[in-house]
Protein backbone atom coordinates (compact mmCIF):
# COMPACT_ATOMS: atom_id res chain seq x y z
CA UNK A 1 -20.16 20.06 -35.57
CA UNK A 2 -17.61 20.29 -38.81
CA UNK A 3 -14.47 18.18 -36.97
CA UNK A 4 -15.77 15.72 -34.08
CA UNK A 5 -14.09 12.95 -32.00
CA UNK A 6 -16.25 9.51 -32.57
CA UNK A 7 -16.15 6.89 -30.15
CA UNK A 8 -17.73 3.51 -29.92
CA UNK A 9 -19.70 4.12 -26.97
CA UNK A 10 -22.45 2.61 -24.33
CA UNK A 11 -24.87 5.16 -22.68
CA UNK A 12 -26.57 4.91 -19.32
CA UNK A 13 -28.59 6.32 -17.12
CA UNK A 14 -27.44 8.19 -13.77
CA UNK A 15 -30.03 10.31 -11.56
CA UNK A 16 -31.99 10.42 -14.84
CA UNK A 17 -29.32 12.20 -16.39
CA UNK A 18 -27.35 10.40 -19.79
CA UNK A 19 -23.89 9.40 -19.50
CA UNK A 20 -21.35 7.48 -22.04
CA UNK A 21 -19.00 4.84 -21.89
CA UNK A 22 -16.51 5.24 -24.54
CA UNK A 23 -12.79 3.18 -25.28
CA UNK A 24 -10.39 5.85 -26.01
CA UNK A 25 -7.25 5.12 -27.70
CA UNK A 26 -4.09 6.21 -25.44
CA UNK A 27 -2.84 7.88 -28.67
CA UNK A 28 -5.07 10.46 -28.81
CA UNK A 29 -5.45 11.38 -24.70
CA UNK A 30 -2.62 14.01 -24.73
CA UNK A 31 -5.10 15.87 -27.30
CA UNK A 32 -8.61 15.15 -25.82
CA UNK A 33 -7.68 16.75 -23.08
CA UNK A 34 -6.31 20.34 -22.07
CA UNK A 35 -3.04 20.77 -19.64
CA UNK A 36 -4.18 20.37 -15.88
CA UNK A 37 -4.43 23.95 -14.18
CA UNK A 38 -1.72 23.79 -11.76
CA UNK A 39 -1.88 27.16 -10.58
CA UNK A 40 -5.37 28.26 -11.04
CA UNK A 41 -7.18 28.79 -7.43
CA UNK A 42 -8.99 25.25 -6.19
CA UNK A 43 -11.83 27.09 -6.17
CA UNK A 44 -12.13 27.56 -9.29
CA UNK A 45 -10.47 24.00 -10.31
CA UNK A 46 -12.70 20.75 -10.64
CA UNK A 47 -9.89 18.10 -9.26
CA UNK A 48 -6.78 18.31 -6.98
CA UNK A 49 -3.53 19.86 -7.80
CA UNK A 50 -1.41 17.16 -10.19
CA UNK A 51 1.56 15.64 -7.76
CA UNK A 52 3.85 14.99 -10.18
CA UNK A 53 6.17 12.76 -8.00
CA UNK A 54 3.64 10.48 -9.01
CA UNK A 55 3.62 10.44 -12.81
CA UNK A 56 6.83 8.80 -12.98
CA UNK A 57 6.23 5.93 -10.33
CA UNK A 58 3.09 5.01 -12.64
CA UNK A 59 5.05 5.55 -15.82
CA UNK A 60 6.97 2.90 -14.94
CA UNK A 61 4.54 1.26 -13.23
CA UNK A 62 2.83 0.85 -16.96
CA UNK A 63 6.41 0.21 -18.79
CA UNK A 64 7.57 -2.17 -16.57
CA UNK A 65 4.25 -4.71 -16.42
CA UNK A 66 4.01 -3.67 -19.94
CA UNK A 67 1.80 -7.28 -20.64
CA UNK A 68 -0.18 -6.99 -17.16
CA UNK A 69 -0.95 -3.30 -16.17
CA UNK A 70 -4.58 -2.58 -15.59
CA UNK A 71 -5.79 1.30 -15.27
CA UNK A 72 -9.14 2.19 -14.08
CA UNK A 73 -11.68 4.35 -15.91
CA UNK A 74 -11.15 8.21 -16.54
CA UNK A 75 -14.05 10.24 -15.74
CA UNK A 76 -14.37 13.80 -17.18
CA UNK A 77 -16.83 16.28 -18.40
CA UNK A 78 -17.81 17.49 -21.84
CA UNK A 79 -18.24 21.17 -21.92
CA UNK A 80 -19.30 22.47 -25.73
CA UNK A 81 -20.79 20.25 -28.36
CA UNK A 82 -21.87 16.57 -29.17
CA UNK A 83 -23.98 13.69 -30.17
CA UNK A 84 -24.59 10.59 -29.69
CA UNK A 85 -25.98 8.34 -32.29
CA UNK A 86 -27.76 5.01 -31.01
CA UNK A 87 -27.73 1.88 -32.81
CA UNK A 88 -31.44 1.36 -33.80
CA UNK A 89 -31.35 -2.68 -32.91
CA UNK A 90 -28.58 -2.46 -30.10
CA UNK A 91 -30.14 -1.32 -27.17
CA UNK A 92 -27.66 1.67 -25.39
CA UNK A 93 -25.07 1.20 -27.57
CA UNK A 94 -23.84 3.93 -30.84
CA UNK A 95 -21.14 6.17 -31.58
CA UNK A 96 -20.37 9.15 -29.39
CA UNK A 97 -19.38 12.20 -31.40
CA UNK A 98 -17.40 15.15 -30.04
CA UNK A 99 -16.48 18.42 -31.10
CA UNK A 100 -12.75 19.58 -31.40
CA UNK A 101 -13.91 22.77 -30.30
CA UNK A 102 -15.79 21.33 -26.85
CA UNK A 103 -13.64 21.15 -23.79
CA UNK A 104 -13.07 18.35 -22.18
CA UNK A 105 -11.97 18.19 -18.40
CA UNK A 106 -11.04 15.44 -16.11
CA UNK A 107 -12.97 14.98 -12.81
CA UNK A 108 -11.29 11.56 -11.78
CA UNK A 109 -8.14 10.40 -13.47
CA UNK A 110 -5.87 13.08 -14.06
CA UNK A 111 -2.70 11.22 -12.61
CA UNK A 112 -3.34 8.37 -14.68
CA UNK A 113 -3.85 10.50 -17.89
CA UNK A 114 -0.16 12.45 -16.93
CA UNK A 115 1.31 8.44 -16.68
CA UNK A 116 -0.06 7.66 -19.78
CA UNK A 117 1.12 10.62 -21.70
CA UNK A 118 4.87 10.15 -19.83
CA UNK A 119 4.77 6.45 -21.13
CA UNK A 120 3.80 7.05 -24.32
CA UNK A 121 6.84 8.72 -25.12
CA UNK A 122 8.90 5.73 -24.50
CA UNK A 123 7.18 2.81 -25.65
CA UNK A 124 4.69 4.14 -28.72
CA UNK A 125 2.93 1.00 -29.43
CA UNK A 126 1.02 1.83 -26.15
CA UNK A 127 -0.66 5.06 -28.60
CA UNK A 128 -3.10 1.63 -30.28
CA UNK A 129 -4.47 0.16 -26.70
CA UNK A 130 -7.63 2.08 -25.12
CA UNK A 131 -8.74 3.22 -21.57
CA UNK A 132 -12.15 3.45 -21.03
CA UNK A 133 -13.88 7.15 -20.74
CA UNK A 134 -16.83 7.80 -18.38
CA UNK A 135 -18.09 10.71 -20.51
CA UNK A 136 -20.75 13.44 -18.16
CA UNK A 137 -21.87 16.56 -19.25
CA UNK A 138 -20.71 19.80 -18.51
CA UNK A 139 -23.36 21.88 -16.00
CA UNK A 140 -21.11 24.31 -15.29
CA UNK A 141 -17.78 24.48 -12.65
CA UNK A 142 -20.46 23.57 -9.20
CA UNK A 143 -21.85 20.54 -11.15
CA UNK A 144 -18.08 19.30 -11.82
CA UNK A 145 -16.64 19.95 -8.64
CA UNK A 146 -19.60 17.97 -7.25
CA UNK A 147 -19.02 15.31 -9.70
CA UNK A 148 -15.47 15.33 -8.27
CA UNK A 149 -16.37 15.22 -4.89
CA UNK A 150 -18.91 12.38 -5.34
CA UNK A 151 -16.73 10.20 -7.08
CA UNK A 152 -13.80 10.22 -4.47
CA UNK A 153 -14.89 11.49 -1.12
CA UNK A 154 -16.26 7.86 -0.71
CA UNK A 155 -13.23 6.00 -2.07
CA UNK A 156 -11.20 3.67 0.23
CA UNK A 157 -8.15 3.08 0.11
CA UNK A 158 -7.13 -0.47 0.36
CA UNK A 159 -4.77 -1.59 3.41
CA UNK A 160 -1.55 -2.15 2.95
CA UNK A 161 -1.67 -5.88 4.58
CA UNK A 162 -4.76 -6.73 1.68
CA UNK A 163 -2.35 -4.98 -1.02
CA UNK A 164 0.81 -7.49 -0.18
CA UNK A 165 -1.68 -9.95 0.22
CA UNK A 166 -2.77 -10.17 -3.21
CA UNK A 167 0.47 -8.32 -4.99
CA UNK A 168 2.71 -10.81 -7.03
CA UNK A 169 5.16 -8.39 -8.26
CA UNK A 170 6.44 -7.46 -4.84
CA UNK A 171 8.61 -10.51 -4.10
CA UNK A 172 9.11 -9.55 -0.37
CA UNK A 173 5.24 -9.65 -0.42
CA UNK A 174 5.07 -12.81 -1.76
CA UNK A 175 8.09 -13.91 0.70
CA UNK A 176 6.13 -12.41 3.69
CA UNK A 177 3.20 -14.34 2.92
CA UNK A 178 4.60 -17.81 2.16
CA UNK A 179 6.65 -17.60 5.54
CA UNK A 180 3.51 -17.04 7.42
CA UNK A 181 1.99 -19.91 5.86
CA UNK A 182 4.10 -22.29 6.98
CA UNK A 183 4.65 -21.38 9.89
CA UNK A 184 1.41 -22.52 12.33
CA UNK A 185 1.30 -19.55 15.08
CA UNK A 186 1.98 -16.76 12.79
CA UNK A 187 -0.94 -17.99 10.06
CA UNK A 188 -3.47 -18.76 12.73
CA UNK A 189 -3.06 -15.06 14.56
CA UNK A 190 -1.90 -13.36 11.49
CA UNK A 191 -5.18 -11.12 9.96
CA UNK A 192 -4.46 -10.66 6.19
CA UNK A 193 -6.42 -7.56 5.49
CA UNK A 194 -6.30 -5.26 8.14
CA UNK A 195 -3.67 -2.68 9.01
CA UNK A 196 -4.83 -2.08 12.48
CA UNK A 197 -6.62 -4.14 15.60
CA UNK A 198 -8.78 -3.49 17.76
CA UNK A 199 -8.90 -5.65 21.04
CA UNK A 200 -11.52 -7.67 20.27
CA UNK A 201 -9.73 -8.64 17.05
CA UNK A 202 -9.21 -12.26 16.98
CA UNK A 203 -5.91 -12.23 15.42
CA UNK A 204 -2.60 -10.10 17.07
CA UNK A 205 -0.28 -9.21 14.22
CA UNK A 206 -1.36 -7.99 10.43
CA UNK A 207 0.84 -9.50 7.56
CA UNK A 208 1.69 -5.41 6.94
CA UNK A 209 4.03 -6.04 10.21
CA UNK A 210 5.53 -9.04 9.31
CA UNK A 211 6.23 -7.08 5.33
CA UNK A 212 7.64 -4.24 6.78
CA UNK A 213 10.17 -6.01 8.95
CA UNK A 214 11.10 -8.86 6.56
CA UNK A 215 12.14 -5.64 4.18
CA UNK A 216 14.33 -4.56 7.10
CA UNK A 217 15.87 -8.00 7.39
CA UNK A 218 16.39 -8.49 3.37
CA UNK A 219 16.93 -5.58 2.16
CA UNK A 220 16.08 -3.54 -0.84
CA UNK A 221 16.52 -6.74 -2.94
CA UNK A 222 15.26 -10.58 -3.28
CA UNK A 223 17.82 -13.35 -3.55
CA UNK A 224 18.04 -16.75 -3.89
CA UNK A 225 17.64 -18.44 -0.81
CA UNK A 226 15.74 -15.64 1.17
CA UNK A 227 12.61 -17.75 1.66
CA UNK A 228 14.10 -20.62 3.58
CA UNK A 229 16.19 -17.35 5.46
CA UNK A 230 13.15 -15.97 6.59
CA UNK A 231 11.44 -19.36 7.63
CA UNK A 232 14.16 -20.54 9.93
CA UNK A 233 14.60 -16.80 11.49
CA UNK A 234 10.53 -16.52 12.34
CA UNK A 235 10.14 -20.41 13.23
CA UNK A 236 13.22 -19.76 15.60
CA UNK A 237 11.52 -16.36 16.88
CA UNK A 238 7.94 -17.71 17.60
CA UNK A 239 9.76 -20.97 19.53
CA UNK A 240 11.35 -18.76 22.00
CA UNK A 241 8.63 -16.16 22.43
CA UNK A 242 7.24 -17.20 25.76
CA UNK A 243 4.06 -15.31 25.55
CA UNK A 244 3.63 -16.47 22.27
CA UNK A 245 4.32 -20.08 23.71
CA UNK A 246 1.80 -19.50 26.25
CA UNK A 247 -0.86 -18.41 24.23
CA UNK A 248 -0.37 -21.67 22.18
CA UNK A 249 -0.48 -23.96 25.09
CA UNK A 250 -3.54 -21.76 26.48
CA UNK A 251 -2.03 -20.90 29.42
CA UNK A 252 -2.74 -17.45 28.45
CA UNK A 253 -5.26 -15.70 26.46
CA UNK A 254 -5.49 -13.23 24.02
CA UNK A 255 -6.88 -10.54 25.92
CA UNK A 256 -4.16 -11.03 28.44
CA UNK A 257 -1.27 -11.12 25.96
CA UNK A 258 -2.83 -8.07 24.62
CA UNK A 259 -3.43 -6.09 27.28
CA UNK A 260 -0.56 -6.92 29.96
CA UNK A 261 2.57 -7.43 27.12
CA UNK A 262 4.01 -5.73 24.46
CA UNK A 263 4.70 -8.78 22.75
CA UNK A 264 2.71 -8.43 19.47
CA UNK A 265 2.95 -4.88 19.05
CA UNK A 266 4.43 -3.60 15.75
CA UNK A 267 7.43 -1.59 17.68
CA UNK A 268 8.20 -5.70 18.59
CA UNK A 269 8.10 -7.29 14.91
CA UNK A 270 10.05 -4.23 13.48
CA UNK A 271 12.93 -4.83 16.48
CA UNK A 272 13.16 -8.01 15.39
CA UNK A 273 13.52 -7.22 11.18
CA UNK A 274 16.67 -5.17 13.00
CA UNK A 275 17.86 -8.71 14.73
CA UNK A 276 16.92 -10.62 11.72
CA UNK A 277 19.18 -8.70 9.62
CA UNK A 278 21.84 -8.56 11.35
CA UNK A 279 21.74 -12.60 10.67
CA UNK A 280 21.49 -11.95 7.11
CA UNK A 281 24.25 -10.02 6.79
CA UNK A 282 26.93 -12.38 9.20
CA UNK A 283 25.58 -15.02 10.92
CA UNK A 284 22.97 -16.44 8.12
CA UNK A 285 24.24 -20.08 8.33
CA UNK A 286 23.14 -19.88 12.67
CA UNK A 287 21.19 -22.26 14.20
CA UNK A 288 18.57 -19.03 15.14
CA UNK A 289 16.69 -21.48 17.42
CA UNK A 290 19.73 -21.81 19.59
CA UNK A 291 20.98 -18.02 19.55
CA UNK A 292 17.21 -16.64 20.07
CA UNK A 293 17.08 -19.02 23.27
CA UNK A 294 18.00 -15.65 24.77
CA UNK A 295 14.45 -14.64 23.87
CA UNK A 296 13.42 -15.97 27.23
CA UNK A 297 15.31 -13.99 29.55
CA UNK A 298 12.96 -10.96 28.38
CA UNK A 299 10.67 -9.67 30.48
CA UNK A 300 7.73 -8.85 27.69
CA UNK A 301 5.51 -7.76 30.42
CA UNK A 302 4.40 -3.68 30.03
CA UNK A 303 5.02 -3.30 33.54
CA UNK A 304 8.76 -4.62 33.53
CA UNK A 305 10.58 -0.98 33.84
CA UNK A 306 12.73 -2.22 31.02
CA UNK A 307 9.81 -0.52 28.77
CA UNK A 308 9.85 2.42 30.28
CA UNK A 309 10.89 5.36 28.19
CA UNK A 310 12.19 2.88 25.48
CA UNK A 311 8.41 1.83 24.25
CA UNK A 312 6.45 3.19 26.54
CA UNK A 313 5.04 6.85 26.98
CA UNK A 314 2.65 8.00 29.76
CA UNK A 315 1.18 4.54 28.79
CA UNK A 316 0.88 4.83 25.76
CA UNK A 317 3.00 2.59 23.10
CA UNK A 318 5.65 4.35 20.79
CA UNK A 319 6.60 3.16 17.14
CA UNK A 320 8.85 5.39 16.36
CA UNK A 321 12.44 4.52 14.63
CA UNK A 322 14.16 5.83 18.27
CA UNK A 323 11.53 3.47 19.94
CA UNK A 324 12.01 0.61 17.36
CA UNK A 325 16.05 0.76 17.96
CA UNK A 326 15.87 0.82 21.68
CA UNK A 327 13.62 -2.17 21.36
CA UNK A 328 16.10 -4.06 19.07
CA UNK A 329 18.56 -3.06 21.86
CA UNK A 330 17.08 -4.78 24.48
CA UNK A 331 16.52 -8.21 22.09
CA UNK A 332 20.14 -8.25 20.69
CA UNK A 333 21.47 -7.91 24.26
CA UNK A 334 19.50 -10.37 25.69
CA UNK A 335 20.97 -12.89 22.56
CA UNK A 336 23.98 -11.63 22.80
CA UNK A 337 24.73 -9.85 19.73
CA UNK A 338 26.51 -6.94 20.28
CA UNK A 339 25.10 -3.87 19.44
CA UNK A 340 26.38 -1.21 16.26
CA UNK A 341 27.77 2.53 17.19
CA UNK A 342 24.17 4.47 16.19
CA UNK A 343 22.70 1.67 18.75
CA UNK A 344 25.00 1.93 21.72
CA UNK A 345 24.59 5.92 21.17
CA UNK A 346 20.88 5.83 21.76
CA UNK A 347 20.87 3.49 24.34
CA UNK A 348 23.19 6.04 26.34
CA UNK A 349 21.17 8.81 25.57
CA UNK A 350 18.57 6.75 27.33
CA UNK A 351 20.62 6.31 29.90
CA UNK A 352 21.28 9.90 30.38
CA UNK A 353 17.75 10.83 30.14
């Protein structure tokens, strides 16, 4: 090998087979590696086509948390020559040569790489920090389509309630989950890592509902005084919730409240991120426990024929933006907030239904 790539490296053992562990400088990724395939066949491609309406989300992902951003390993194949050298008193670890000549292709990573490479042409500096390498090698296109396979077909995604759980950066994440908090109903029945329930579940909202409607009430951007905004609004909601109220005084249980209301279904929480912001945007200074008194005059039961059409299909609950508007409908008349001109239109199509 006249001109090699040398790496600081760890090797291991996998299905008896050697691997390497190697920290790769950023700087040098754009030439370790060839140009995806974006048009070649998949069968005859080792990863999935590149989406590039990703790169630039984690571009700027890696620009913006410039001090904080953490990216995984790369995984990839070496397919032509190399070496590895093992230190004679360090157990595993040595220096990892590669030819120029060998070719090098990512099994797991290839989105990240594409980031990397889109960053480095705005911020430089990033060419000096490294990403560690899983290095295989190459048995031929089966082998590496395998290798793909095996390293994502068993990957799970994380929910999206566990994500704004743990996310610091997303201030209407970190709003979401400090409003739940304090308030005593919503943190006791509120399950923090799942996205879905099942009836058994002993919890009846995820904090994924309670995110996605406090970014309908709020907005597209944090302010000053949001926090205290959203406490009043979901104290003053879970006061006048009689089913909720029930539940609390056990004089009704969770299977009941479950199975014979709609009240904690997600079509619900989103309605009310349509009631809550219309007291953002006029009314923010209202005593909400007063105005959502209204609450009670609700029938939440799934039998009231209220449901009917609005939430309800052949039984079966809809969450649908149609569904989620008639539902807002019903709340904001029942308060007595009048309702917009794309509301009132698809409350008479109802009607004409």
């Amino acid at each position: 090998m006249d001109f090699t790539y040398n790496f600081p490296a760890v090797k291991g053992i996998q299905a008896k087979k050697e691997y390497y562990i190697a920290m790769v400088p950023l700087g040098i990724i754009g030439h370790l590696f060839p140009d995806e395939e974006q048009y070649v066949l998949p069968e005859f491609r080792a990863q999935r086509r590149l989406n590039a309406a990703r790169i630039p989300i984690m571009s700027r992902y890696i620009l913006e948390n410039r001090d904080t951003y953490v990216f995984s390993a790369l995984a990839a194949t070496i397919d032509g020559e190399y070496s590895f050298r093992g230190d004679n008193f360090l157990n595993g670890l040595g220096m990892l040569q590669i030819s120029m000549d060998a070719a090098i292709l990512i099994n797991d990573g290839q989105h990240r790489k594409a980031a990397i490479l889109e960053a480095l042409k705005e911020d430089p500096s990033l060419k000096e920090e490294t990403i560690p390498i899983v290095f295989f090698e190459d048995k031929g296109l089966e082998r590496s389509q395998q290798i793909f396979t095996d390293l994502n077909k068993n990957a799970v995604k994380t929910s999206n309630s566990i994500s704004e759980l743990y996310d610091t950066r997303d201030e209407h994440a970190v709003l979401t989950r400090e409003t739940i908090a304090k308030i005593d109903f919503l943190n006791t029945y509120t399950d923090k890592e799942k996205d879905n329930l099942g009836k058994f579940d002993a919890c009846l909202f995820t904090l994924n509902m309670f995110y996605t409607s406090n970014k309908t009430i709020l907005g597209r951007n944090v302010k000053e005084g949001d926090g205290e905004f959203l406490y009043r609004f979901w104290s003053a909601v879970t006061k006048n919730m009689g089913p909720w109220q029930e539940l609390a005084e056990k004089e009704l249980s969770k299977r009941a409240l479950r199975e014979d209301y709609i009240a904690t279904q997600s079509v619900i929480l989103q309605a009310f991120g349509r009631v809550g912001r219309y007291f953002y945007l006029i009314h923010q200074k209202e005593d909400f426990s007063t105005a959502l008194s209204g609450l009670s005059k609700i029938n939440w039961k799934r039998s009231a024929g209220i449901w009917d059409k609005r939430v309800l299909k052949n039984g079966r609950v809809l969450v649908n933006k149609r569904a989620i508007m008639l539902t807002g409908n019903v709340i904001k008349t029942a308060v007595g907030i009048p309702l917009d001109e794309d509301e009132a239109a698809v409350e008479q199509e109802l009607t004409n239904d």
